[in-house]
C-alpha atoms as a PDB file:
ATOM      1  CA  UNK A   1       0.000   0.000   0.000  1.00  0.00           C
ATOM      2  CA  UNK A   2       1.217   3.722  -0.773  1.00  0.00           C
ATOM      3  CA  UNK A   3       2.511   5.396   1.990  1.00  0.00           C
ATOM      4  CA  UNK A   4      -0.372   8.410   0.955  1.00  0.00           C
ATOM      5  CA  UNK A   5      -3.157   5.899   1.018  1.00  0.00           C
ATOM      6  CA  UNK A   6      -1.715   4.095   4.375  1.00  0.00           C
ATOM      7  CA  UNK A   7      -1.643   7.600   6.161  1.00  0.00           C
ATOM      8  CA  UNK A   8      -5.175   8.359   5.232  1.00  0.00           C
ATOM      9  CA  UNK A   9      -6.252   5.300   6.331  1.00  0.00           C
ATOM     10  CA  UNK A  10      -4.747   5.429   9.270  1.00  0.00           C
ATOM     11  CA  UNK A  11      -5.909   8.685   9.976  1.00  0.00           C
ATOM     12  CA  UNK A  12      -9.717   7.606   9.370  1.00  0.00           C
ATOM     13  CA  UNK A  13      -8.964   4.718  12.161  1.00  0.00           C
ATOM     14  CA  UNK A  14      -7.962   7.276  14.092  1.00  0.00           C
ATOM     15  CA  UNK A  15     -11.040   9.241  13.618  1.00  0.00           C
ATOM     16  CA  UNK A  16     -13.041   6.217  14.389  1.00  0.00           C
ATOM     17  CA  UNK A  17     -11.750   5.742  17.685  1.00  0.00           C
ATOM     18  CA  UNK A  18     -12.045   9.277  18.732  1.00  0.00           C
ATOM     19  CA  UNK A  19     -15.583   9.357  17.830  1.00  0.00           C
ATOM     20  CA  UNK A  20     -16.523   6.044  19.430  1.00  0.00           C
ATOM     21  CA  UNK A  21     -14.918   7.320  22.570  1.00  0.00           C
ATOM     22  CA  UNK A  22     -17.965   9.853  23.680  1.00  0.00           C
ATOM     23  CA  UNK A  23     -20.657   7.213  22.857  1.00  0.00           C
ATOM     24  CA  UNK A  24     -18.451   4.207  24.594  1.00  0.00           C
ATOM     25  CA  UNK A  25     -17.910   6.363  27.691  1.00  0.00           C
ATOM     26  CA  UNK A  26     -20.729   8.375  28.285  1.00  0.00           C
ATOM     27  CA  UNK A  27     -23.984   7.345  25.998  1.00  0.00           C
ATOM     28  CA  UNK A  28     -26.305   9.679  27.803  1.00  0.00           C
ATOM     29  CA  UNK A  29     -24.470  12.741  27.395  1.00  0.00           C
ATOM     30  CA  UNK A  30     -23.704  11.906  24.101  1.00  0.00           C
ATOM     31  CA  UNK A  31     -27.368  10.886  23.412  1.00  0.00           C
ATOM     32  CA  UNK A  32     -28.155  14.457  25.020  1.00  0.00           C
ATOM     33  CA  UNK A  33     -25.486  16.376  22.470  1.00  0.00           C
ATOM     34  CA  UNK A  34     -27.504  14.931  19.423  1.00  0.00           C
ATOM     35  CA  UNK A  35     -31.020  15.555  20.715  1.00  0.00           C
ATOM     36  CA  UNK A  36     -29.732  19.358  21.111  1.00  0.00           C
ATOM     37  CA  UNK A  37     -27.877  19.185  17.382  1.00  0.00           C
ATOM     38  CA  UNK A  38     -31.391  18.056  15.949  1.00  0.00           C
ATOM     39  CA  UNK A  39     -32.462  21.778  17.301  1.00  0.00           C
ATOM     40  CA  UNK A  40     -30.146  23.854  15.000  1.00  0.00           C
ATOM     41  CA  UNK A  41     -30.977  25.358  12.051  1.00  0.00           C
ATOM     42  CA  UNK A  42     -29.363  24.345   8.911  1.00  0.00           C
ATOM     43  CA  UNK A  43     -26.808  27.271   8.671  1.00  0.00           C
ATOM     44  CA  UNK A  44     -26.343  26.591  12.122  1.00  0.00           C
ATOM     45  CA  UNK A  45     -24.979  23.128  11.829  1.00  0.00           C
ATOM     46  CA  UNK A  46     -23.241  24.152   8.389  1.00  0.00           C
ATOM     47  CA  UNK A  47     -21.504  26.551  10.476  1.00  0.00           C
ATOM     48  CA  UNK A  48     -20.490  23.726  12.965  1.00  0.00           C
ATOM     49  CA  UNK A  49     -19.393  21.823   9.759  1.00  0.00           C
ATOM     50  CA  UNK A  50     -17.259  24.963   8.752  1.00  0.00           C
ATOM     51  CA  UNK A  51     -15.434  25.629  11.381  1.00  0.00           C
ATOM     52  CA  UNK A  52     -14.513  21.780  12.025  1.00  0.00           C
ATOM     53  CA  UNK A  53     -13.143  21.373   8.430  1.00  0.00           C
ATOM     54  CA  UNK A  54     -10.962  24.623   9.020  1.00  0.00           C
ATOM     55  CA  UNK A  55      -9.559  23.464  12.093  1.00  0.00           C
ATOM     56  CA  UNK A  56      -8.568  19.980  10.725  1.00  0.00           C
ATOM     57  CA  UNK A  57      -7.192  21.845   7.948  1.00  0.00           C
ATOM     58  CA  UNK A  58      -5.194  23.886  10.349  1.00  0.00           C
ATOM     59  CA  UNK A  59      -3.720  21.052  11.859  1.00  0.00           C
ATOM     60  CA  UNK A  60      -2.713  19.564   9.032  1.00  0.00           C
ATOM     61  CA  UNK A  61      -0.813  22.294   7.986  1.00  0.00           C
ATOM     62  CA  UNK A  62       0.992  22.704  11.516  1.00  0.00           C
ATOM     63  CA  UNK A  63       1.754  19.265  11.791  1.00  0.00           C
ATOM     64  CA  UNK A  64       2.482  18.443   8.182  1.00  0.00           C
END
């Protein structure tokens, strides 16, 4: 496997486990977190989306 391809599949493992982490450790409050996300408007949750992509970008850039 390409070291490009292994990377970005190691970095959507990583991803994986960081996400499972809130519903593995603490199911109400992360049952709570989407019953308040189904509140938001659309541009609300776009801006969510928005400012998450930026960040990972920004990280990327630091660390790469």
């Amino acid at each position: 496997m390409e070291s490009g391809s292994s990377n970005l599949l190691l970095a959507f493992a990583l991803m994986l486990v960081l996400e499972g982490l809130l519903p593995l450790l603490a199911p109400s409050a992360w049952r709570e977190m989407f019953r308040r996300l189904t509140r938001f408007r659309d541009g609300q949750i776009r801006f969510v989306g928005l400012v998450s992509v930026l960040v990972g970008l920004a990280l990327l850039v630091l660390v790469g």
